[in-house]
N, C-alpha and C. Protein backbone atom coordinates (compact mmCIF):
# COMPACT_ATOMS: atom_id res chain seq x y z
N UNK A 1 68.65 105.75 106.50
CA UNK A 1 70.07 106.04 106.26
C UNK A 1 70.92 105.37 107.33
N UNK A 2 72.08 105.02 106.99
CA UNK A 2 72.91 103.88 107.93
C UNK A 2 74.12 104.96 108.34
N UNK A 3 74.80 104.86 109.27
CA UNK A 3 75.94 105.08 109.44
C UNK A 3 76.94 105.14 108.67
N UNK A 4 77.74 106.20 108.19
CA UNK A 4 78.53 105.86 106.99
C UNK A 4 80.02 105.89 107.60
N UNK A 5 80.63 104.26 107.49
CA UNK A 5 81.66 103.80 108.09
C UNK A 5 83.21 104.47 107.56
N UNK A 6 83.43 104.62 108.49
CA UNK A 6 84.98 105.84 107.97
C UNK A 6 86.56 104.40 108.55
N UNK A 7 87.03 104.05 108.06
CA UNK A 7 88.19 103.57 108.25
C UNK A 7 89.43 104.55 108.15
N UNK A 8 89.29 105.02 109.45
CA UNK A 8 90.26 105.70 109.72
C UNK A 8 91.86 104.91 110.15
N UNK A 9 91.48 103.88 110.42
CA UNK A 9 93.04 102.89 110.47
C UNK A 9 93.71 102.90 109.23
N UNK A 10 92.53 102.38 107.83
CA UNK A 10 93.26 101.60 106.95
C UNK A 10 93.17 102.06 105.82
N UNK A 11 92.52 103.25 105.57
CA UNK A 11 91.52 103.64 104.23
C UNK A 11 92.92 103.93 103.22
N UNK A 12 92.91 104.08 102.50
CA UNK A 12 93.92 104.26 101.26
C UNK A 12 93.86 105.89 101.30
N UNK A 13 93.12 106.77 101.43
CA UNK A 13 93.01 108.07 101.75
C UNK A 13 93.72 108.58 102.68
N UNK A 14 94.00 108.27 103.97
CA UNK A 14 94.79 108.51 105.41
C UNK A 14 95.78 107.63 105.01
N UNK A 15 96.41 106.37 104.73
CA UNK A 15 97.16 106.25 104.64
C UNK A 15 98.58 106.56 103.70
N UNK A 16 97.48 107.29 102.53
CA UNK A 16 98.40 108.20 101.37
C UNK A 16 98.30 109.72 101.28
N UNK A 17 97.64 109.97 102.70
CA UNK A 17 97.49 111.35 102.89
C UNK A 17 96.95 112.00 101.41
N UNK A 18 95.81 111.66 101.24
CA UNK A 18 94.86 112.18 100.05
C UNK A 18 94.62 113.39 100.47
N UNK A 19 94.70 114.50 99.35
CA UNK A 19 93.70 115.56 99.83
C UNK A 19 92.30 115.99 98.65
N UNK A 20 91.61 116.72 99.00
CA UNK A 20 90.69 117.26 97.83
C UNK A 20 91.77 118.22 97.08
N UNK A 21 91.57 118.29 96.13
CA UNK A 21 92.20 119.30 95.28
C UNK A 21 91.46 120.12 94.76
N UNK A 22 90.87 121.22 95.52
CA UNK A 22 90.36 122.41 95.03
C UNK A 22 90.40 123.77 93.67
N UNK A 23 91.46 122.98 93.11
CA UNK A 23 92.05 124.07 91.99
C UNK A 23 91.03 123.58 90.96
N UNK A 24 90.57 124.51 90.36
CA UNK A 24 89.17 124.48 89.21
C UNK A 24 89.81 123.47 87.78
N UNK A 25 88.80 122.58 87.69
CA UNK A 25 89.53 121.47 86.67
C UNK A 25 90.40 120.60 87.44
N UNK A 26 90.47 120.41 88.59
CA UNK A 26 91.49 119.51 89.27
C UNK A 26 90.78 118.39 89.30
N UNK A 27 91.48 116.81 89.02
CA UNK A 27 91.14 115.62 88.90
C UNK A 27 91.04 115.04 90.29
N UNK A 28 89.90 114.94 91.03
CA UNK A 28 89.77 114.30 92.26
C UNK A 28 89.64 112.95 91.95
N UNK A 29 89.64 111.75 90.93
CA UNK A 29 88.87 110.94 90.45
C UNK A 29 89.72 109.19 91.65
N UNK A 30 90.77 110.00 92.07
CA UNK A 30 91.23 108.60 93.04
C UNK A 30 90.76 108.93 94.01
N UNK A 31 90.69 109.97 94.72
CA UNK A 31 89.69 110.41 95.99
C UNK A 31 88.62 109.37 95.90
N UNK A 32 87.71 110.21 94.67
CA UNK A 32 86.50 109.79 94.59
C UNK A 32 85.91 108.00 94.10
N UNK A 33 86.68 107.63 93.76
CA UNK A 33 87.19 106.01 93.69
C UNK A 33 87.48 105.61 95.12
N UNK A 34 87.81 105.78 95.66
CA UNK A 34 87.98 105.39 96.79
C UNK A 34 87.22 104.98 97.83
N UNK A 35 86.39 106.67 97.79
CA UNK A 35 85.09 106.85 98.64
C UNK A 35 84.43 105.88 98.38
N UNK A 36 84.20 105.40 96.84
CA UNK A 36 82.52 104.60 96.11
C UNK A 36 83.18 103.26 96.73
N UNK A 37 84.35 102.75 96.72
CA UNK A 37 84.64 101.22 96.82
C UNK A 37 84.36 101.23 98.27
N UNK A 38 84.72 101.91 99.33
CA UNK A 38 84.36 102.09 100.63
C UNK A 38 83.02 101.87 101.38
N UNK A 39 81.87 103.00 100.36
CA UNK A 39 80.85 102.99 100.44
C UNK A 39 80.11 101.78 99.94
N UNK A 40 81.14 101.05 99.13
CA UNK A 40 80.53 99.66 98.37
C UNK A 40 79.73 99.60 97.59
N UNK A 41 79.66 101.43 96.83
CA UNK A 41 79.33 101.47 95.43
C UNK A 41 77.80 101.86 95.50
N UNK A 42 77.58 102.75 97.07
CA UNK A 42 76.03 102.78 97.66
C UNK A 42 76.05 104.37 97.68
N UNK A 43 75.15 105.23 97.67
CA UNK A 43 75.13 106.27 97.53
C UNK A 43 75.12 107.06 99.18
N UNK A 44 75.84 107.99 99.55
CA UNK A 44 75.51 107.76 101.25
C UNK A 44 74.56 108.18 101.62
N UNK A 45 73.78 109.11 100.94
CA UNK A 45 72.87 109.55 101.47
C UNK A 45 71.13 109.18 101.21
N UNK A 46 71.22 108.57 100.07
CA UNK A 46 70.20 108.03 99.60
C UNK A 46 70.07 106.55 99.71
N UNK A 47 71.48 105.93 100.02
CA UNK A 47 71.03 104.45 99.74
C UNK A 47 70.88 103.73 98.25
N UNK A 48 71.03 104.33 97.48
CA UNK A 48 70.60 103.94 96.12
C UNK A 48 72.07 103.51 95.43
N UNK A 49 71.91 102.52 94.98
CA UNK A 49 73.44 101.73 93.98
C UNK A 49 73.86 103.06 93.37
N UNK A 50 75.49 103.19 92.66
CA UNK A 50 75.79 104.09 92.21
C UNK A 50 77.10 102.97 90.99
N UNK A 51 76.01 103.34 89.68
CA UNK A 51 76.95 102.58 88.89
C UNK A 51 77.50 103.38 88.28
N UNK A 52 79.16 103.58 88.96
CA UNK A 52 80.39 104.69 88.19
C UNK A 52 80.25 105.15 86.50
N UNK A 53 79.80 104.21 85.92
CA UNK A 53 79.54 104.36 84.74
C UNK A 53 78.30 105.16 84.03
N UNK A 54 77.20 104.97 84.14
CA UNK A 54 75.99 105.64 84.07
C UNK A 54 75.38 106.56 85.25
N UNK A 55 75.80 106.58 86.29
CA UNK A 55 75.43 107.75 86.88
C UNK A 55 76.49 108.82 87.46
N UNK A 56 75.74 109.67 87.07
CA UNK A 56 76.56 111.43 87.47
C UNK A 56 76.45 110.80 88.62
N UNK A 57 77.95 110.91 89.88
CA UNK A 57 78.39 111.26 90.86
C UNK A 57 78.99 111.93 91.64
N UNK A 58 79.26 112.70 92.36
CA UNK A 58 80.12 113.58 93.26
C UNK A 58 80.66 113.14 94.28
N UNK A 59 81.78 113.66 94.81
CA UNK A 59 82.70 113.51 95.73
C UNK A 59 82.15 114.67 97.01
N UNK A 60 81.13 114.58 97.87
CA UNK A 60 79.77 115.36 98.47
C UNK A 60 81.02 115.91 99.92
N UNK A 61 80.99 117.06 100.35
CA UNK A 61 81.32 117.92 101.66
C UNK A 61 80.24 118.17 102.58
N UNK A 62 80.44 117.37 103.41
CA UNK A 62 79.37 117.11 104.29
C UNK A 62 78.46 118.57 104.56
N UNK A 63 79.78 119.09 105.38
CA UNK A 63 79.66 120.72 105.45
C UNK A 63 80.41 121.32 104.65
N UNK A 64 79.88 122.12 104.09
CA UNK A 64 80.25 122.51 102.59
C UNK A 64 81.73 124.01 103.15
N UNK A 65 81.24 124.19 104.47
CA UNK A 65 82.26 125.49 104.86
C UNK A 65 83.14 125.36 105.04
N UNK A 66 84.01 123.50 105.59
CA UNK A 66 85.06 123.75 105.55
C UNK A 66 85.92 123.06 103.95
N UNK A 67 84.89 123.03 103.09
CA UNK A 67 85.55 122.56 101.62
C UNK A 67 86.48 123.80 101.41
N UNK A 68 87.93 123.06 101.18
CA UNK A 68 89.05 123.62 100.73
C UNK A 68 89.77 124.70 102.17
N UNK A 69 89.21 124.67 103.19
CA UNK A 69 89.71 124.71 104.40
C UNK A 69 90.75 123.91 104.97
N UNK A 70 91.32 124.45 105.60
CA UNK A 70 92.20 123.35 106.44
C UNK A 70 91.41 122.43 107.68
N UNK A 71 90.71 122.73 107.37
CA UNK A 71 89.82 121.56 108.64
C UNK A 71 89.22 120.50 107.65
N UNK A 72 88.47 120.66 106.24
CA UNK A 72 88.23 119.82 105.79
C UNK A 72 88.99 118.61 105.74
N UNK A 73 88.28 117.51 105.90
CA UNK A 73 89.25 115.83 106.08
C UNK A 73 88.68 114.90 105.62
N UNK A 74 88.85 113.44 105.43
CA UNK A 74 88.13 112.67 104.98
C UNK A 74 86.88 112.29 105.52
N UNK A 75 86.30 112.62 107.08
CA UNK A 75 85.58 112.35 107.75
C UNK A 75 84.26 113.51 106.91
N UNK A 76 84.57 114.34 106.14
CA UNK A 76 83.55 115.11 105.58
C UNK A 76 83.33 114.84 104.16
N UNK A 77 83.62 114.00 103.54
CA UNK A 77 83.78 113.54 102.34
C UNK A 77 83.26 112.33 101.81
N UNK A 78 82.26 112.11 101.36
CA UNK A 78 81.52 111.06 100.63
C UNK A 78 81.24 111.11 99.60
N UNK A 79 80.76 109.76 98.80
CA UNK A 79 80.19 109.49 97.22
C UNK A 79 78.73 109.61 97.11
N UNK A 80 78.19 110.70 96.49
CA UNK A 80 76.45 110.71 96.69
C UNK A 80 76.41 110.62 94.83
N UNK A 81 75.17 110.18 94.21
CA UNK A 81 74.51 110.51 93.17
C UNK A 81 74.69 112.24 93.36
N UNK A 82 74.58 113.08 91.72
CA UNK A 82 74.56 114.14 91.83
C UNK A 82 73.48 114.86 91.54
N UNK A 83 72.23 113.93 91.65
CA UNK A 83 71.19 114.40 91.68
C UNK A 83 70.81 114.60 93.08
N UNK A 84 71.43 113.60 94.18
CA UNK A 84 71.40 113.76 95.73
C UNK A 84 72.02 115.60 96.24
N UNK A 85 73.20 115.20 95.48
CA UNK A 85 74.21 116.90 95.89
C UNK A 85 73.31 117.98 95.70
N UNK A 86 72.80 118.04 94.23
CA UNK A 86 71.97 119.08 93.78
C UNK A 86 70.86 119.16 94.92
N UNK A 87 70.48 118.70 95.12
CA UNK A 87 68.87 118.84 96.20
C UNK A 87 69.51 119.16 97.80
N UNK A 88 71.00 118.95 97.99
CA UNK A 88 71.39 119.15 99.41
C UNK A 88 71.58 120.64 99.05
N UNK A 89 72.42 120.59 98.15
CA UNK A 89 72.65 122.23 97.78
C UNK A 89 71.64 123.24 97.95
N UNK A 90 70.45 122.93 97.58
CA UNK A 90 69.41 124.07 97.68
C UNK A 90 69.01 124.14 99.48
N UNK A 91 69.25 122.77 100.56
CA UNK A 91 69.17 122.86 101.46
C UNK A 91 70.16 123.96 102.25
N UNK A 92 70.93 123.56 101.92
CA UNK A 92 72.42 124.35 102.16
C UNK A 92 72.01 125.99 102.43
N UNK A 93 71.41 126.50 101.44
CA UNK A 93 71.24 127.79 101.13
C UNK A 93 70.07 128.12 102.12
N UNK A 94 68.78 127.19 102.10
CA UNK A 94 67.89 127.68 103.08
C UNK A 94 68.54 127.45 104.40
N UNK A 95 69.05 126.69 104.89
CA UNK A 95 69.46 126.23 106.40
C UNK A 95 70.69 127.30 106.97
N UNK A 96 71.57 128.07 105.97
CA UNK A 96 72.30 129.79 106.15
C UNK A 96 71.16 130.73 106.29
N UNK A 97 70.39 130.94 105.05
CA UNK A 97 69.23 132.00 105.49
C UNK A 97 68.53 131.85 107.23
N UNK A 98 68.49 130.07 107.74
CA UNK A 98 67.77 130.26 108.97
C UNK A 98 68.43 130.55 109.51
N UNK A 99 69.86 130.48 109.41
CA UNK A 99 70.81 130.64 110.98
C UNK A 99 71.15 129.25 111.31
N UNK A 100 70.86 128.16 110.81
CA UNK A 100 71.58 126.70 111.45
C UNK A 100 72.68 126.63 110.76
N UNK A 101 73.64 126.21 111.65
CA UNK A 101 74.88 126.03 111.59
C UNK A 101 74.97 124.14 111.63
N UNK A 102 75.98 124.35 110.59
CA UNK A 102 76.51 122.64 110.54
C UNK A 102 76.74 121.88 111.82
N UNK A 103 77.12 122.53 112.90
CA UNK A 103 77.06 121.79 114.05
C UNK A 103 76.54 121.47 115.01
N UNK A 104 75.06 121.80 114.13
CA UNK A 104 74.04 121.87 114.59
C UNK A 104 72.92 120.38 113.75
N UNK A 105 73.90 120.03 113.09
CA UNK A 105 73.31 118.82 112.55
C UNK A 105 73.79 117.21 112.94
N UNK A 106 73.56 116.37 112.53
CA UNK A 106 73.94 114.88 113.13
C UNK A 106 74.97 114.30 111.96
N UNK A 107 75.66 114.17 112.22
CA UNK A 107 76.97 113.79 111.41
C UNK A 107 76.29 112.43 111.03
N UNK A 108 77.09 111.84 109.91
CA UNK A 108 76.72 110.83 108.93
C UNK A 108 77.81 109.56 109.92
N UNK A 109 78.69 109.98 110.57
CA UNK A 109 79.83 109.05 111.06
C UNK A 109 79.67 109.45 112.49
N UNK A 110 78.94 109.88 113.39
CA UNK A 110 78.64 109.65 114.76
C UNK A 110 78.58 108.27 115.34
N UNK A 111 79.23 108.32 115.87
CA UNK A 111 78.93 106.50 116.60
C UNK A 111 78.09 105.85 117.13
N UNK A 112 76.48 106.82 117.47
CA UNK A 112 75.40 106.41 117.64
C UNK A 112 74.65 107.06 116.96
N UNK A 113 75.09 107.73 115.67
CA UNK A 113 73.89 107.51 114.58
C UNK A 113 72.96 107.07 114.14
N UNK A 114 72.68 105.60 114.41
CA UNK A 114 71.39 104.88 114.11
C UNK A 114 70.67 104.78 115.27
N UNK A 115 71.55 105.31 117.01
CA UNK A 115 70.45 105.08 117.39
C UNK A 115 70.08 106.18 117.87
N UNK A 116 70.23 107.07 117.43
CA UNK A 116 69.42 108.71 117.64
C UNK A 116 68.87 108.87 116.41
N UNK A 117 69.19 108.35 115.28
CA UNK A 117 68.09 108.02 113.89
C UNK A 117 67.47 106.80 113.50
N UNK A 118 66.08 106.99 114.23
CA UNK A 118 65.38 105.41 114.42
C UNK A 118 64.21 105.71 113.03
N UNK A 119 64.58 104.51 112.35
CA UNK A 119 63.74 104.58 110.98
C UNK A 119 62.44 103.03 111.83
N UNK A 120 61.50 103.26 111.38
CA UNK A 120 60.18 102.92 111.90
C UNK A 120 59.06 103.48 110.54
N UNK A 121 59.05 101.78 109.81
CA UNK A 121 57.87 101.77 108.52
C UNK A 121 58.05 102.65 107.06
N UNK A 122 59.10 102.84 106.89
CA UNK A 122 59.58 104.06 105.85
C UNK A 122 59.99 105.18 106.46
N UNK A 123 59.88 105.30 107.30
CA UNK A 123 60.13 106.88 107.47
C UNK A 123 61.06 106.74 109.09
N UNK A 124 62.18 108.09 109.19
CA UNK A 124 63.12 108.35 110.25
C UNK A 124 62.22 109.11 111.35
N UNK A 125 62.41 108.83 112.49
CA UNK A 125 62.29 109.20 113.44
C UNK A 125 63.12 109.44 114.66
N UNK A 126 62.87 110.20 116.22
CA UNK A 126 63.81 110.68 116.74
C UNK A 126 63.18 111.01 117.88
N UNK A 127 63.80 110.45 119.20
CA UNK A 127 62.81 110.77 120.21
C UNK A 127 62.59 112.64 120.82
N UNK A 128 61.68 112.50 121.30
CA UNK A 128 61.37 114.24 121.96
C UNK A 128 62.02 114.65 122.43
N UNK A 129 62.94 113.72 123.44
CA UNK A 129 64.09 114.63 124.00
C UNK A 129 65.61 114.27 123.52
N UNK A 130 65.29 113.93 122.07
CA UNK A 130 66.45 114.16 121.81
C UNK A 130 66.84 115.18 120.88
N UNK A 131 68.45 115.35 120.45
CA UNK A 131 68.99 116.61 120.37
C UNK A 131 68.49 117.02 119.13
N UNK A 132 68.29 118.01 118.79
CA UNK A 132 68.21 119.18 117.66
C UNK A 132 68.03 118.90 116.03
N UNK A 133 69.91 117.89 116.34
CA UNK A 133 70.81 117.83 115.71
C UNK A 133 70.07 116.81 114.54
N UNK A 134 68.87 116.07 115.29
CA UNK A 134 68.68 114.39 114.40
C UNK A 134 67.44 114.93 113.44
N UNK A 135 66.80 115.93 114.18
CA UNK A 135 65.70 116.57 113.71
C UNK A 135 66.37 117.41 111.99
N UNK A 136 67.46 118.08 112.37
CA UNK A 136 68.17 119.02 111.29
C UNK A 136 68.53 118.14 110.20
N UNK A 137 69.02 117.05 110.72
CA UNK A 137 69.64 116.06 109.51
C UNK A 137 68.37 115.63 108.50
N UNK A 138 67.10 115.04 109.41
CA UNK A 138 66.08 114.82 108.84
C UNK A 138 65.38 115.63 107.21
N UNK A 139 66.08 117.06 107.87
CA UNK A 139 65.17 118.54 107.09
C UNK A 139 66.27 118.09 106.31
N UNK A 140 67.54 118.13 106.61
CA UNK A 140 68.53 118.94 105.76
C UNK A 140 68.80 117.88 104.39
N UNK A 141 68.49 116.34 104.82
CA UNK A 141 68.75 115.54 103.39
C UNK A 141 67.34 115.06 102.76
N UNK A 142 66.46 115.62 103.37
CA UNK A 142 64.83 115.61 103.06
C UNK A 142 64.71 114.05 103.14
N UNK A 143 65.11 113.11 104.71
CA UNK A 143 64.96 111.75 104.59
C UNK A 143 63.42 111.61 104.81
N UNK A 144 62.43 112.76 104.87
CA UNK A 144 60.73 111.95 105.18
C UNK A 144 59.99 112.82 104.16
N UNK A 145 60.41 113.56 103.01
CA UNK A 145 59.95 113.74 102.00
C UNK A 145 58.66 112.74 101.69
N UNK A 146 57.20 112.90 101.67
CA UNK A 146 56.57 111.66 100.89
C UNK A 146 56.93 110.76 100.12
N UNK A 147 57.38 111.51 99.05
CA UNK A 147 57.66 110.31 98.08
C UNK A 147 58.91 109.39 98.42
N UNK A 148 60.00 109.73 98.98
CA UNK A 148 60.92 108.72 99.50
C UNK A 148 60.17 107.69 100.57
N UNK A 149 59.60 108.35 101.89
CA UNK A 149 58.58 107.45 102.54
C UNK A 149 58.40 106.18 101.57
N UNK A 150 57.79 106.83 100.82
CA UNK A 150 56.96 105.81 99.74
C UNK A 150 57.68 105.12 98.78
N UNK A 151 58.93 105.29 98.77
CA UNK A 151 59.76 104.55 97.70
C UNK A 151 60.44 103.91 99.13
N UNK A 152 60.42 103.92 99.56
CA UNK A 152 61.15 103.03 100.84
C UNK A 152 59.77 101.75 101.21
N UNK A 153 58.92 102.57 101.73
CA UNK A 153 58.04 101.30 101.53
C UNK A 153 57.23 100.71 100.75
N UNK A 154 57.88 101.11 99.40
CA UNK A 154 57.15 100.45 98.02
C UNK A 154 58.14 98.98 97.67
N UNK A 155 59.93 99.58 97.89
CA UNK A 155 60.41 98.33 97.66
C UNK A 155 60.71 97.38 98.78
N UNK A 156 60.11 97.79 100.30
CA UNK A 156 60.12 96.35 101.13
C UNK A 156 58.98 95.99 100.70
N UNK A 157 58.16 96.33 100.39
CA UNK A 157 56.43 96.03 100.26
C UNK A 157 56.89 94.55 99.15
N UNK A 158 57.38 94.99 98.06
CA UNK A 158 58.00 94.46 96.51
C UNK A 158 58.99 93.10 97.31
N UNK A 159 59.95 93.48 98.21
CA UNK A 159 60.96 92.27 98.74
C UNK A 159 59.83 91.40 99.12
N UNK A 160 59.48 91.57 100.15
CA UNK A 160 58.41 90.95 100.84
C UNK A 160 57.99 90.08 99.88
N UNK A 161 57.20 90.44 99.18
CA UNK A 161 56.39 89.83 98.08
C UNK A 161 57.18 88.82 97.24
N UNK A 162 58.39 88.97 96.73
CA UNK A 162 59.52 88.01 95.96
C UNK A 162 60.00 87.28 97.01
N UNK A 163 60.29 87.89 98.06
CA UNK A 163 60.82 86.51 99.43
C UNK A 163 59.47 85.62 99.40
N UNK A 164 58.03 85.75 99.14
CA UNK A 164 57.50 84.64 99.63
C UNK A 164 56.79 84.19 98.17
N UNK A 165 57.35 84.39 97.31
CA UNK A 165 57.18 83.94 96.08
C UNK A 165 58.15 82.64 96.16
N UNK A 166 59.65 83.20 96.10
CA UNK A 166 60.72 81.92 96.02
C UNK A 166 60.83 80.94 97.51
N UNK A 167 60.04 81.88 98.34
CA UNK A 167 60.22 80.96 99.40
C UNK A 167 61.27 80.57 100.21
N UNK A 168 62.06 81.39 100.31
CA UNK A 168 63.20 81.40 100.97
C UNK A 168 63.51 82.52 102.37
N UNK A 169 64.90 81.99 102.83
CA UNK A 169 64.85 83.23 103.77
C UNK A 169 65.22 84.22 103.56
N UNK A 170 65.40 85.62 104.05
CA UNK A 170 65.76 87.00 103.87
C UNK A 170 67.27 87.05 103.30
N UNK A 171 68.23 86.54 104.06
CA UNK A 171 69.14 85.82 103.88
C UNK A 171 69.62 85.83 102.92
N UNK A 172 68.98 84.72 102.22
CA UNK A 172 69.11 83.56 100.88
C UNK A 172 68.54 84.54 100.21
N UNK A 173 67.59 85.40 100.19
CA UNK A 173 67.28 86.18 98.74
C UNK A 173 68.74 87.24 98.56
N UNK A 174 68.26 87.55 99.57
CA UNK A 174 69.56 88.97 99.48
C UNK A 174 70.58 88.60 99.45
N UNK A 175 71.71 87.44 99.18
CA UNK A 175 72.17 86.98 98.89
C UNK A 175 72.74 86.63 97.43
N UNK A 176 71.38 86.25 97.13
CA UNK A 176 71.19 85.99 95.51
C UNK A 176 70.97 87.69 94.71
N UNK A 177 70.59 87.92 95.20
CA UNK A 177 70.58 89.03 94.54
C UNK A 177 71.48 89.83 94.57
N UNK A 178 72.26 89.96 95.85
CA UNK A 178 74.31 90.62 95.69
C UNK A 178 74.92 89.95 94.64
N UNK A 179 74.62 88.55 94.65
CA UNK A 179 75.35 88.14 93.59
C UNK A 179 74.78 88.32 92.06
N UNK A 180 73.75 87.89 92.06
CA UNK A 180 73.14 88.17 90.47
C UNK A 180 73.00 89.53 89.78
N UNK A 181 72.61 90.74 90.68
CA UNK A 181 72.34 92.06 90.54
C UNK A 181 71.91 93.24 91.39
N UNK A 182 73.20 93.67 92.24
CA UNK A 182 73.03 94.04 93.05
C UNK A 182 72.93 95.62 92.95
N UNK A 183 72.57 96.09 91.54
CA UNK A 183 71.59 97.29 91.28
C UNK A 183 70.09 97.26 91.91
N UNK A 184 69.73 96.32 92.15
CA UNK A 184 68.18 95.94 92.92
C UNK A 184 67.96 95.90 94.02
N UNK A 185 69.39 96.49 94.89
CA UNK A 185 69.20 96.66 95.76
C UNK A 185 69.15 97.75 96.71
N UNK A 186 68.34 98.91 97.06
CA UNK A 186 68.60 100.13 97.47
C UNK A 186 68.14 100.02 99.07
N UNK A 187 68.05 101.49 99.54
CA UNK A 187 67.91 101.57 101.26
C UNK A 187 68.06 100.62 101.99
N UNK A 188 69.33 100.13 102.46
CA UNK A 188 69.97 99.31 103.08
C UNK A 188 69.97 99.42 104.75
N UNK A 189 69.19 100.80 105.35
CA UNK A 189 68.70 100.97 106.38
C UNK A 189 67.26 100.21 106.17
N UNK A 190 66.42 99.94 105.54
CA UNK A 190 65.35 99.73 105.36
C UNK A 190 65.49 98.53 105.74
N UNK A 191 66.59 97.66 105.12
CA UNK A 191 66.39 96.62 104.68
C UNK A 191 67.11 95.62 106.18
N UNK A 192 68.06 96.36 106.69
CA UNK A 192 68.65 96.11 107.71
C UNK A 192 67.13 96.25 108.58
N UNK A 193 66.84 96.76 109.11
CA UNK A 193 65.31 96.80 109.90
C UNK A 193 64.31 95.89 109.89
N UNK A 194 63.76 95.91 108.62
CA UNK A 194 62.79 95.22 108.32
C UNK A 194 62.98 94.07 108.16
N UNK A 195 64.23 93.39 107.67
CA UNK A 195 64.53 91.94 107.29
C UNK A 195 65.34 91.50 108.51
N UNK A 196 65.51 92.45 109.52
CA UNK A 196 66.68 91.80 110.72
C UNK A 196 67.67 91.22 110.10
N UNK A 197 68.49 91.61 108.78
CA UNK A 197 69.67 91.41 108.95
C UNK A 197 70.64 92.37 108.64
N UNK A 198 72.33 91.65 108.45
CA UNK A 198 73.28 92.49 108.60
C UNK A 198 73.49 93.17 106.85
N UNK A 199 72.48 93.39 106.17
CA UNK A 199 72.69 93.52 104.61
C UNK A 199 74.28 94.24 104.33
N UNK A 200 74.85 95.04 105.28
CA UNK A 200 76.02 96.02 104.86
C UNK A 200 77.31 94.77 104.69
N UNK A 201 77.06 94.21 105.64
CA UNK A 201 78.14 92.84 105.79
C UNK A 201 78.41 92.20 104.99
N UNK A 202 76.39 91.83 104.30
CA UNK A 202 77.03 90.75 103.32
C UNK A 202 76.94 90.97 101.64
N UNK A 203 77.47 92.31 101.40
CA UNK A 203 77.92 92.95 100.56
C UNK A 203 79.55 92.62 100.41
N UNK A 204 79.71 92.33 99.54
CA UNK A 204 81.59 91.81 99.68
C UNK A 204 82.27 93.28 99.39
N UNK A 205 83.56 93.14 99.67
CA UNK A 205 84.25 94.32 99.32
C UNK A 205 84.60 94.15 97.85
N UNK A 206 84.83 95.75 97.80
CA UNK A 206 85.10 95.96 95.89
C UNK A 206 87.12 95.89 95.85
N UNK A 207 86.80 94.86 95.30
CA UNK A 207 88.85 95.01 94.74
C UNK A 207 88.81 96.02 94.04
């Protein structure tokens, strides 16, 4: 999982003073447009493409306690698949039964996020003495679940294999493939790691 970049200078959200609209049946759908073009149409928590059209999405509250609070802000507000929400949700409920508190977890927009969440071969990791917080995030979005492990290193395993098929550099595939079909492209922490490059960069922005 990457850092999920908040433009707090320029975002169309802060600068039109967006809010959630909590009233039942209320149309969040420019909010939530917003978020996906931001996110560049990537799911935040999974990494996985999110095509507005065929997949159920949500407009996700990081911490769900201050939704419809006056503290809630854009800094708690992202575009996840809603098959992602559904599975945080059931976290949600066990992590109150333990007693952990949201601020007790590692924010998605911390400024050293990636490097208190060190991903190493499929799977996140976090050194011993570090805080609590990287460990909670781990549980709380189930990032070392087996089977994700394994869908993380099933499709570098798969890149790998097509980079030395066409014979090109990391680069030049991923490249071609933003442009040709960039549904094929998921875990962008993975891919940033393993391929040493800047994959978030060279994603163009969505008009």
């Amino acid at each position: 999982m990457k850092k999920i970049k908040k433009d707090y200078n320029n975002s169309k959200i802060i600068t039109d003073i967006l809010q959630y609209n909590c009233k039942k049946g209320a149309n969040n759908s420019v909010l939530g447009s917003i978020l996906l073009k931001e996110q560049k149409s990537f799911c935040a928590y999974s990494e996985e493409f999110i095509d507005p059209i065929s997949d159920a999405n949500d407009i996700e509250h990081f911490n769900p306690d201050l939704k419809c609070s006056d503290d809630d802000s854009y800094s708690n507000w992202f575009k996840v698949k809603n098959k992602v929400n559904f599975r945080k949700r059931q976290k949600e409920l066990e992590f109150k039964k333990n007693n952990i508190s949201f601020d007790d977890i590692l924010q998605p927009c911390e400024n050293d996020f990636e490097e208190k969440l060190k991903y190493i071969v499929g799977q996140y990791r976090f050194e011993e003495s570090s805080e609590v917080k990287v460990k909670n995030l781990i549980d709380f979005l189930e990032l070392n679940i087996p089977e994700k492990i394994e869908q993380r290193r099933n499709f570098i395993i798969r890149k790998r294999k097509e980079i030395e098929i066409f014979g090109v550099s990391p680069e030049d595939f991923f490249s071609t493939l933003i442009e040709d079909d960039i549904t094929q492209i998921s875990y962008l922490r993975a891919i940033q790691e393993e391929f040493k490059i800047d994959i978030w960069n060279m994603i163009p922005e969505i008009e």
